[in-house]
C-alpha atoms as a PDB file:
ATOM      1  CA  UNK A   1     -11.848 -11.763  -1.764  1.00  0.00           C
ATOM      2  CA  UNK A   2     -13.087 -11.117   1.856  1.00  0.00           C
ATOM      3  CA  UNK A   3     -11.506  -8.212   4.094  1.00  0.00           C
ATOM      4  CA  UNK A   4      -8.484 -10.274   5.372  1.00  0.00           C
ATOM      5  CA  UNK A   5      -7.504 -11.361   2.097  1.00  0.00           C
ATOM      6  CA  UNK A   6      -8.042  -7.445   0.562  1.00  0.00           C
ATOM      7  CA  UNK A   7      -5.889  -5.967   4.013  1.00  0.00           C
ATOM      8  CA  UNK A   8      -3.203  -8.458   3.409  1.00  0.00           C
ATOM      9  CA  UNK A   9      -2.763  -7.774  -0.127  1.00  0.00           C
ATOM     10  CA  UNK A  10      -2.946  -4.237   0.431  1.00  0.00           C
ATOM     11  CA  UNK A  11      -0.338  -4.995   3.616  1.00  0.00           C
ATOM     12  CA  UNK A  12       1.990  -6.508   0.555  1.00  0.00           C
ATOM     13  CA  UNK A  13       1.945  -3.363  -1.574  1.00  0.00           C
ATOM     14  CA  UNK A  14       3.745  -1.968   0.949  1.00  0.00           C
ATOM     15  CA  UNK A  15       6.988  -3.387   0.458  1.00  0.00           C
ATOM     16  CA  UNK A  16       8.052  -0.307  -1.694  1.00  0.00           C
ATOM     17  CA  UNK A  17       6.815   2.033   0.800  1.00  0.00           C
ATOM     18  CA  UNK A  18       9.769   4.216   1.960  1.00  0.00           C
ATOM     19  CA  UNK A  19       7.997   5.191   4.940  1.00  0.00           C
ATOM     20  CA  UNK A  20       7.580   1.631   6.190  1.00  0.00           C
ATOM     21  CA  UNK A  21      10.394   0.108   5.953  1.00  0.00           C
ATOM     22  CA  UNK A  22      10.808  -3.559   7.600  1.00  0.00           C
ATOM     23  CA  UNK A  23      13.497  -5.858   7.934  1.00  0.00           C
ATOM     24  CA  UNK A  24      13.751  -9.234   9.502  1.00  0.00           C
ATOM     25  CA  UNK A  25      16.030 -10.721  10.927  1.00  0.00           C
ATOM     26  CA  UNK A  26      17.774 -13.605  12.946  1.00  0.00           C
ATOM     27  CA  UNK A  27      19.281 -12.688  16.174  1.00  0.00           C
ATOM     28  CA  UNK A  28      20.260 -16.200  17.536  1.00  0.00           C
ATOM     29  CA  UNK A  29      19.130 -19.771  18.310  1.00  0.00           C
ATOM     30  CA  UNK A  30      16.381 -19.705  21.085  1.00  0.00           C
ATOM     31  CA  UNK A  31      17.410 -19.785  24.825  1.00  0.00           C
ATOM     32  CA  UNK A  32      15.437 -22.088  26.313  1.00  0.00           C
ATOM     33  CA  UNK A  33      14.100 -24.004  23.315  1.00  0.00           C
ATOM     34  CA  UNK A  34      12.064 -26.982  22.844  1.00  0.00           C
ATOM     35  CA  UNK A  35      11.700 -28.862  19.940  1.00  0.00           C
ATOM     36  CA  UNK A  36       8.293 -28.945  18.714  1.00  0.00           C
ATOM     37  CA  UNK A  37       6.154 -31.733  17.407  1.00  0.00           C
ATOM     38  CA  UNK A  38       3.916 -31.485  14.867  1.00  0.00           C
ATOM     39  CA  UNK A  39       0.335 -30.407  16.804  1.00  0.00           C
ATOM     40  CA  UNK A  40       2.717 -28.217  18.577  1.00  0.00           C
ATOM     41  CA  UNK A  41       3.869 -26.405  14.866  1.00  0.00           C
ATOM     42  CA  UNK A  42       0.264 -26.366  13.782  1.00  0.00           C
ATOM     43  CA  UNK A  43      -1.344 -25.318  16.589  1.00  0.00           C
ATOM     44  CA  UNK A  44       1.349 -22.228  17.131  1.00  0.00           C
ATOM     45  CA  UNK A  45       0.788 -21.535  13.420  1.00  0.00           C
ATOM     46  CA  UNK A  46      -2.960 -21.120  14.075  1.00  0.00           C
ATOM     47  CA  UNK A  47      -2.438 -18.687  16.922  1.00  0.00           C
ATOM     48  CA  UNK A  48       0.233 -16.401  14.386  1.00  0.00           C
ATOM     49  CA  UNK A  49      -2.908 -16.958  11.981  1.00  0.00           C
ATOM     50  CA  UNK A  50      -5.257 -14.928  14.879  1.00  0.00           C
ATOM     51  CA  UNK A  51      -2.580 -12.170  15.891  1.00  0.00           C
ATOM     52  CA  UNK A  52      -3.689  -8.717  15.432  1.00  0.00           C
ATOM     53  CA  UNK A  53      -1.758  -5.171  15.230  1.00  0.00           C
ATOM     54  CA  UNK A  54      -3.182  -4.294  18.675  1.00  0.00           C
ATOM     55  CA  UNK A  55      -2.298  -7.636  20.381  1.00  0.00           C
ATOM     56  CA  UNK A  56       1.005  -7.444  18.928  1.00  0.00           C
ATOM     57  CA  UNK A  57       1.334  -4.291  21.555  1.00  0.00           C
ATOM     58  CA  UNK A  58      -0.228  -5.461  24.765  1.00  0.00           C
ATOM     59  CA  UNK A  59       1.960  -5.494  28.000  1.00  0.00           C
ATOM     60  CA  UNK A  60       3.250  -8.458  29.544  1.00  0.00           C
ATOM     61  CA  UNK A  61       0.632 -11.075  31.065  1.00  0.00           C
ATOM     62  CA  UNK A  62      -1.009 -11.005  27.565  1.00  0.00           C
ATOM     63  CA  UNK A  63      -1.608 -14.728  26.417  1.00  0.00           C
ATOM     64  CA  UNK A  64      -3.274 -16.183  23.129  1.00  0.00           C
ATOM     65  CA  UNK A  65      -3.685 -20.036  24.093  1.00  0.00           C
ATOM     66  CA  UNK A  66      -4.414 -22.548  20.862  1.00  0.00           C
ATOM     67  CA  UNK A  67      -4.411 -26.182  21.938  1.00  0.00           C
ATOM     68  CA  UNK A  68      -0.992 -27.389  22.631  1.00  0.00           C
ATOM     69  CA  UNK A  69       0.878 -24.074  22.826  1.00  0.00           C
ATOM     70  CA  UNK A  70       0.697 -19.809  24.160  1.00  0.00           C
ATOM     71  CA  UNK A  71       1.355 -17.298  22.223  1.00  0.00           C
ATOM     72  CA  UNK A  72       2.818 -14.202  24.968  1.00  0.00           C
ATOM     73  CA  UNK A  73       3.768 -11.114  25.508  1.00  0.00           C
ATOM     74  CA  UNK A  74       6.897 -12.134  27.256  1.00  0.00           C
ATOM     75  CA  UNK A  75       8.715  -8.798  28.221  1.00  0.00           C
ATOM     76  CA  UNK A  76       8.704  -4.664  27.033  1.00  0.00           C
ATOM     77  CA  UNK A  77      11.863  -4.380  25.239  1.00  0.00           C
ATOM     78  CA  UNK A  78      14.203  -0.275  25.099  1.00  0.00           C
ATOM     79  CA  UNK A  79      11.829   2.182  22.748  1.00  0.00           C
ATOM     80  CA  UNK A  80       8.380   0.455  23.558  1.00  0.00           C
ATOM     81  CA  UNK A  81       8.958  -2.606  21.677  1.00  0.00           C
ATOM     82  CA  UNK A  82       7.616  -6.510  22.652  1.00  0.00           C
ATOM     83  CA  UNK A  83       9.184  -9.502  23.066  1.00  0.00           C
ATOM     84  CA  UNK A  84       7.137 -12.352  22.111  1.00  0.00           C
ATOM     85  CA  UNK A  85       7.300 -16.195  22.773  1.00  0.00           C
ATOM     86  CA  UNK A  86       5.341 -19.224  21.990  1.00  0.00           C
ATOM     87  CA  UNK A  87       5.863 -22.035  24.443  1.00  0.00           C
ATOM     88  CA  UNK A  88       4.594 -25.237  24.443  1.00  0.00           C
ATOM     89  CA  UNK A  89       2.297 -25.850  27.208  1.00  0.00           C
ATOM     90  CA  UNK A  90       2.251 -28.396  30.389  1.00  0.00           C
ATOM     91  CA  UNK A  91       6.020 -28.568  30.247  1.00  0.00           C
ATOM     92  CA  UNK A  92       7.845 -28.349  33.336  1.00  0.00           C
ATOM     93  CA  UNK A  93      11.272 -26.861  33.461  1.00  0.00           C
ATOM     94  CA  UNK A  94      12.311 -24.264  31.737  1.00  0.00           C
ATOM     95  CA  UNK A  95      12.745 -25.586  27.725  1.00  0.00           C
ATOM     96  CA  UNK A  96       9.704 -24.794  26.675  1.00  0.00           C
ATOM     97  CA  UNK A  97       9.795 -21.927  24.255  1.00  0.00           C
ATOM     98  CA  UNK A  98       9.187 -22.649  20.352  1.00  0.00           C
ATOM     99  CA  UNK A  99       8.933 -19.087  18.771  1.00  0.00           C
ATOM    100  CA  UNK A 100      11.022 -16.050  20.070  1.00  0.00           C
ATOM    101  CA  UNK A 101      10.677 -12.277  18.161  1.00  0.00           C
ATOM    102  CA  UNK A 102      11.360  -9.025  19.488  1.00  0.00           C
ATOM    103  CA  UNK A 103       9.389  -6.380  17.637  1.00  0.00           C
ATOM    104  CA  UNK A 104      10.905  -3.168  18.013  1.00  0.00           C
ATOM    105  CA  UNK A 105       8.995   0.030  19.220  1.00  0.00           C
ATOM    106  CA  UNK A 106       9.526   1.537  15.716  1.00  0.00           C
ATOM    107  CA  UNK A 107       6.749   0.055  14.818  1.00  0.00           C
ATOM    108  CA  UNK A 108       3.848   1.015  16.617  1.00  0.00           C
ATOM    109  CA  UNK A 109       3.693   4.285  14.793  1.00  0.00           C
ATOM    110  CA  UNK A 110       2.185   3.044  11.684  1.00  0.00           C
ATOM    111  CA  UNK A 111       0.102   5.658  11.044  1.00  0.00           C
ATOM    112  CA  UNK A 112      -2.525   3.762   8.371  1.00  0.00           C
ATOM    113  CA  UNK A 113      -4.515   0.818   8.668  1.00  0.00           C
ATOM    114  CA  UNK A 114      -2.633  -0.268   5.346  1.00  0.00           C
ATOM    115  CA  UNK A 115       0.865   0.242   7.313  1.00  0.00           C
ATOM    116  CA  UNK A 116      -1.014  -1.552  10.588  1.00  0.00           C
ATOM    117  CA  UNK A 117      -1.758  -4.739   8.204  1.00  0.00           C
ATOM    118  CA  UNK A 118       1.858  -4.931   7.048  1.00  0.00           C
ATOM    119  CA  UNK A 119       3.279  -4.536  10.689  1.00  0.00           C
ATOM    120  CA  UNK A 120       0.928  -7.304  11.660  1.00  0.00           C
ATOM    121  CA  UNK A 121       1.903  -9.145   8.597  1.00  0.00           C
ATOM    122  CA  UNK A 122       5.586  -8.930   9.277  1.00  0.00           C
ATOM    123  CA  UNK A 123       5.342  -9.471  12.420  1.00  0.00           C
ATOM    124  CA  UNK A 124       3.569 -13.351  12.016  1.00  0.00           C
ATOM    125  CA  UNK A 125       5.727 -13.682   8.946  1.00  0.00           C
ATOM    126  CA  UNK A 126       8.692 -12.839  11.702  1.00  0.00           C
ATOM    127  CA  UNK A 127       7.174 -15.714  14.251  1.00  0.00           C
ATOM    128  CA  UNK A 128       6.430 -18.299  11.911  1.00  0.00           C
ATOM    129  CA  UNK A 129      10.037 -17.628  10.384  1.00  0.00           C
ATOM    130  CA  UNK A 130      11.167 -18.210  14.713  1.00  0.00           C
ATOM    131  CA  UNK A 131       8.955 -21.377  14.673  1.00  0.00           C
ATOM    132  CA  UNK A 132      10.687 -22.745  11.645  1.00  0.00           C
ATOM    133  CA  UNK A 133      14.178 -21.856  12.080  1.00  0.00           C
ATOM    134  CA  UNK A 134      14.398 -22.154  15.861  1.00  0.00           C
ATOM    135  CA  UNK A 135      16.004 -19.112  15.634  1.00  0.00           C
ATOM    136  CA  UNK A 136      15.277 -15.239  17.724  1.00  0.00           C
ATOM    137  CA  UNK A 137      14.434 -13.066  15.248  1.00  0.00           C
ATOM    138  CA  UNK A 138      14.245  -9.269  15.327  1.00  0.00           C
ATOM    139  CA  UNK A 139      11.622  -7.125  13.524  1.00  0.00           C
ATOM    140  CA  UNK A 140      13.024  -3.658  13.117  1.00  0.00           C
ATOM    141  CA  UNK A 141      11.216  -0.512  11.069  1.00  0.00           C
ATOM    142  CA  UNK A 142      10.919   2.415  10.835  1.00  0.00           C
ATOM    143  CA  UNK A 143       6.763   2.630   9.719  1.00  0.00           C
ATOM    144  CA  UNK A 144       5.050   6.157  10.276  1.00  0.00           C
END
């Protein structure tokens, strides 16, 4: 099993964890959504693959770009929390957005790299759920 594979298992065992505690869950359809084609789906679904704990945190501006779509920090939401967005790229207007989480500041206190690897976890699980549903989805703790 390489380290990934051990972190994410470990990131599982967590689910019982009473001091990391996280819920998902949707907030609405998308404002200004686009529907996706298939390279766009895959190609957004490789860049969840590559998120990190510490991306997940950056400030606005941040940008993760695999092939047809970005992966961004969109906006710092009330208690230190991120908005994120994946928009399809080259598209002119506004309708362009594919994925749409906020991840709420509750989270950036995990205080383990086992609780890191299940905030990171959640949170793709979170964006892939957005890609899928075309819905916002929240991702709400608290993890210490």
């Amino acid at each position: 099993m390489s380290q990934e594979e051990t972190k994410m298992q470990e990131a599982n065992e967590l689910l019982n964890d009473p001091n990391c505690t996280i819920n998902i869950v949707n907030t609405g359809p998308i404002a200004y959504y686009h529907v996706p084609s298939p390279a766009n789906i895959q190609d957004a679904m490789n860049g969840i693959s590559q998120l990190e704990f510490m991306d997940i945190w950056q400030l606005p501006g941040f940008r993760k770009t695999v092939g047809s779509v970005t992966l961004m920090v969109w906006a710092v939401i009330e208690g230190g929390g991120r908005t994120w967005w994946i928009q399809i790229n080259g598209l002119n207007g506004g309708d362009s957005i594919i994925a749409a989480i906020d991840v709420q500041g509750n989270l950036t206190t995990a205080s383990t790299s086992e609780r890191m690897a299940y905030v990171q976890s959640m949170t793709r699980l979170a964006l892939a759920r957005s890609l899928k549903e075309a819905q916002t989805v929240d991702v709400n703790g608290p993890c210490r």
